[in-house]
N, C-alpha and C. Protein backbone atom coordinates (compact mmCIF):
# COMPACT_ATOMS: atom_id res chain seq x y z
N UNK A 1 0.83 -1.17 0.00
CA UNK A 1 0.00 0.00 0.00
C UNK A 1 0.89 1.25 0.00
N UNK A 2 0.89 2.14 -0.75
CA UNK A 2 2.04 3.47 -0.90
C UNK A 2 1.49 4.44 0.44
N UNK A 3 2.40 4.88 0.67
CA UNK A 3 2.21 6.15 1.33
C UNK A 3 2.67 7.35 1.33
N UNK A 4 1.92 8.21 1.54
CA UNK A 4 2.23 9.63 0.84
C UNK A 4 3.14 10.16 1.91
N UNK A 5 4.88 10.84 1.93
CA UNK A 5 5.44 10.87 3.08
C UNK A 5 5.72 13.09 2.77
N UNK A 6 5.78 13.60 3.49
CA UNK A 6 5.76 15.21 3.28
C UNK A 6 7.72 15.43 4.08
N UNK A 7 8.58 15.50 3.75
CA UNK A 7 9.78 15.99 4.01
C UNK A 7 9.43 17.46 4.19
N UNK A 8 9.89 17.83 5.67
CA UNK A 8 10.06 19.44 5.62
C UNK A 8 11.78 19.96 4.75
N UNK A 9 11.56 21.32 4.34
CA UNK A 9 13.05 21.23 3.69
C UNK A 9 13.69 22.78 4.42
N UNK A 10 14.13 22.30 5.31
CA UNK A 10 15.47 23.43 5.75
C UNK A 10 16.38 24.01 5.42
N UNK A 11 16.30 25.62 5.04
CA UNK A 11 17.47 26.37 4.86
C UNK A 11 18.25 27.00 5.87
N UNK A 12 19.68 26.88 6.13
CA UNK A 12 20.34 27.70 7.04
C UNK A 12 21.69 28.46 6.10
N UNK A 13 21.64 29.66 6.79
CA UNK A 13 23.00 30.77 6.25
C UNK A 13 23.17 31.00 7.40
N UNK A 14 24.55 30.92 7.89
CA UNK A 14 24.97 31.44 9.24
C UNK A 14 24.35 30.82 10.41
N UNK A 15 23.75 31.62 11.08
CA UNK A 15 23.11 31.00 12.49
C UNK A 15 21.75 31.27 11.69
N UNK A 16 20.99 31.75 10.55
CA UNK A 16 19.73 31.89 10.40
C UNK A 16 19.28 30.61 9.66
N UNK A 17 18.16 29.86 9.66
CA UNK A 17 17.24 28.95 9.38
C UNK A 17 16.34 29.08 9.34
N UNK A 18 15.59 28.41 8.23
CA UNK A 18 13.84 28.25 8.11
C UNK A 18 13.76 27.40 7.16
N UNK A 19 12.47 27.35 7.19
CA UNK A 19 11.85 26.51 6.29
C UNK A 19 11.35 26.55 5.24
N UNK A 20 11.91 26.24 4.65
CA UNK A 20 11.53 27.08 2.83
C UNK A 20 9.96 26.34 2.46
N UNK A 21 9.71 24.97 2.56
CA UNK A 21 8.80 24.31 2.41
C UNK A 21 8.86 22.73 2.92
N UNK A 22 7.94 22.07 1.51
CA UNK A 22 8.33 20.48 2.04
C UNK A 22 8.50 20.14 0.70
N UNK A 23 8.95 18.68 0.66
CA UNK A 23 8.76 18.29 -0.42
C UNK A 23 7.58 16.39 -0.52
N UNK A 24 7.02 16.24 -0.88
CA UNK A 24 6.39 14.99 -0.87
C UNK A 24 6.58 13.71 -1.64
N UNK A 25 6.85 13.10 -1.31
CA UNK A 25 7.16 11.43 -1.44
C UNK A 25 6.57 10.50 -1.72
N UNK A 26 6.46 9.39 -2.25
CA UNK A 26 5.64 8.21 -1.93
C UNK A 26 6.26 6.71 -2.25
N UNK A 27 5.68 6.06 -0.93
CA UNK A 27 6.30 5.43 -0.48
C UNK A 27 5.66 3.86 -0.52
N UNK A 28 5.83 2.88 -1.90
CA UNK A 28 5.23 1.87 -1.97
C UNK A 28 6.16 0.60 -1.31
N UNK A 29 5.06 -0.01 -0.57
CA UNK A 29 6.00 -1.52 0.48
C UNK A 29 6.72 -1.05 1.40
N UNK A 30 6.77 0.23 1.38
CA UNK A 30 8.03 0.63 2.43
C UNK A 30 9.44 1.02 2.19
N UNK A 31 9.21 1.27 0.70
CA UNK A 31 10.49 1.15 0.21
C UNK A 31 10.28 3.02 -0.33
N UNK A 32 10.96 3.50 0.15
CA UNK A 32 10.71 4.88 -0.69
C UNK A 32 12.30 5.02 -2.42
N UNK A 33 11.43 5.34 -3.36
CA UNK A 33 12.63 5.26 -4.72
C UNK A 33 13.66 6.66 -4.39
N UNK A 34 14.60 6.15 -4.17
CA UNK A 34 15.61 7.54 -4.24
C UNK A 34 15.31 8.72 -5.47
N UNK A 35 15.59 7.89 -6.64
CA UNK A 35 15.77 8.31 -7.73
C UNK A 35 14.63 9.31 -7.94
N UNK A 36 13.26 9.18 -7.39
CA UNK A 36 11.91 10.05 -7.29
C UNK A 36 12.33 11.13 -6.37
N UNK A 37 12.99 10.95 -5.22
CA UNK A 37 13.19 11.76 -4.02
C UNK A 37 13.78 12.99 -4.44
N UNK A 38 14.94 11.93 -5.52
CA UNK A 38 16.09 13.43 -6.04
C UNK A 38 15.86 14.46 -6.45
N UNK A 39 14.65 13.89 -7.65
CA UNK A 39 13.98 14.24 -8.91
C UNK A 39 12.94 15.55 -7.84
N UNK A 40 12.01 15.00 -7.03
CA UNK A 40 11.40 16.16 -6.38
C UNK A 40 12.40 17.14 -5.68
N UNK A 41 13.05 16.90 -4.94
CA UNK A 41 14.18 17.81 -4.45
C UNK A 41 14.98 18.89 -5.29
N UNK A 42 15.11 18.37 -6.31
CA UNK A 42 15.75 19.23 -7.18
C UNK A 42 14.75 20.02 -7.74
N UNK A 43 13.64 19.81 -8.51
CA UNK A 43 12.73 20.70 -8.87
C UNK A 43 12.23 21.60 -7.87
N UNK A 44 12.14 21.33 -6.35
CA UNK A 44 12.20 22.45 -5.41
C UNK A 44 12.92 23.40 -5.06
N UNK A 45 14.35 22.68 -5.23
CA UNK A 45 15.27 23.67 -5.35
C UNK A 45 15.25 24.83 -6.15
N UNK A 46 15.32 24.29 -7.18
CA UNK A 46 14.97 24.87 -8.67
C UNK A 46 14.11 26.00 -8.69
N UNK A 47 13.28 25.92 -8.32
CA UNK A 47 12.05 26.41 -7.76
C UNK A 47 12.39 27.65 -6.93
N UNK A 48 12.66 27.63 -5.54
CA UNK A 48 13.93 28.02 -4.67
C UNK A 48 14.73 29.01 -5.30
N UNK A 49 15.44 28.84 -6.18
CA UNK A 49 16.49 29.83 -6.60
C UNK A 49 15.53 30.26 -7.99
N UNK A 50 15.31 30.53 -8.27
CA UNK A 50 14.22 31.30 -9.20
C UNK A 50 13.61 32.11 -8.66
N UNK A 51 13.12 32.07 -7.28
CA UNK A 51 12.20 33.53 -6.26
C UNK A 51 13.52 33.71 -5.70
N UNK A 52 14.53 33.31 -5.44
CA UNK A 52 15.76 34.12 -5.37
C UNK A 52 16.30 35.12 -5.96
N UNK A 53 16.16 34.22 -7.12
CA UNK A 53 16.86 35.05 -8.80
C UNK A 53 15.85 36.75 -8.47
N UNK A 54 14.84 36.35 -8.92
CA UNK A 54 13.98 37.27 -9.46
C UNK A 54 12.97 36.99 -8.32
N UNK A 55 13.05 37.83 -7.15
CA UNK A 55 11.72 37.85 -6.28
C UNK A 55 10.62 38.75 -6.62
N UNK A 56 10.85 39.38 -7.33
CA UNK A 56 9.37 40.44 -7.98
C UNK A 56 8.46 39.57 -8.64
N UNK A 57 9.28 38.88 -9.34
CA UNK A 57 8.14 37.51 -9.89
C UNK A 57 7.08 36.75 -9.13
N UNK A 58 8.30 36.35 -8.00
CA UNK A 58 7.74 34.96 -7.34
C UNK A 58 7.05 35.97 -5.78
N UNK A 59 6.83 37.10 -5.77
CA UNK A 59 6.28 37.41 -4.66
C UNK A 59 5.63 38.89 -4.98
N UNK A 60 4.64 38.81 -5.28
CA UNK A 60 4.18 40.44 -5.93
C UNK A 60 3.12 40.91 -4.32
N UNK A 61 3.14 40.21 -3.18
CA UNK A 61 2.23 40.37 -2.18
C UNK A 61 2.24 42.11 -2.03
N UNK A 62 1.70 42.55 -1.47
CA UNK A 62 1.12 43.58 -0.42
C UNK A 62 1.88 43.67 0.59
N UNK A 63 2.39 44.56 0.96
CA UNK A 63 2.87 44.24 2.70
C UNK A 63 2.38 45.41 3.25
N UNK A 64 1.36 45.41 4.13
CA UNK A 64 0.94 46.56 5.29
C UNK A 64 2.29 47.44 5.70
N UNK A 65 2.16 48.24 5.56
CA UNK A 65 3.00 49.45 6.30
C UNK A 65 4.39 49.30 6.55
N UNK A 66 4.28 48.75 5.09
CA UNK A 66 6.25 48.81 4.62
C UNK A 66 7.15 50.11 4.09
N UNK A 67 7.98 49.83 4.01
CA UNK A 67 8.88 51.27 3.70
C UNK A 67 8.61 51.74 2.57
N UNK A 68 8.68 52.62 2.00
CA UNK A 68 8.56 53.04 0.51
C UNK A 68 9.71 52.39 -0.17
């Protein structure tokens, strides 16, 4: 029976850390496939450094009573 497994994914620079997101898995017999794991990991990454690259893209929010 597979199961759906959610990896949180941790960034640290220096002493700062968070949590960028998760990434999700699945997991048939108990056996989870690396080769799937990588494959999602990397497209998160990917993902990841693209609202890095260019955060105007990946974040057009609003922010209440920010600086000019």
């Amino acid at each position: 029976m597979p199961v759906e497994i959610t990896l949180p994914v941790f960034v640290r620079v220096g002493t700062t850390e968070a949590c960028w997101g998760t990434v999700n898995a699945t997991a048939t017999d108990g056996k989870l496939d690396e080769a799937v794991l990588r494959r999602e990991l990397a497209d998160f990454l990917r993902s990841a450094a693209d609202c890095l690259q260019t955060p105007a893209a990946a974040d057009d929010r609003e922010v209440p009573d920010a600086a000019p």
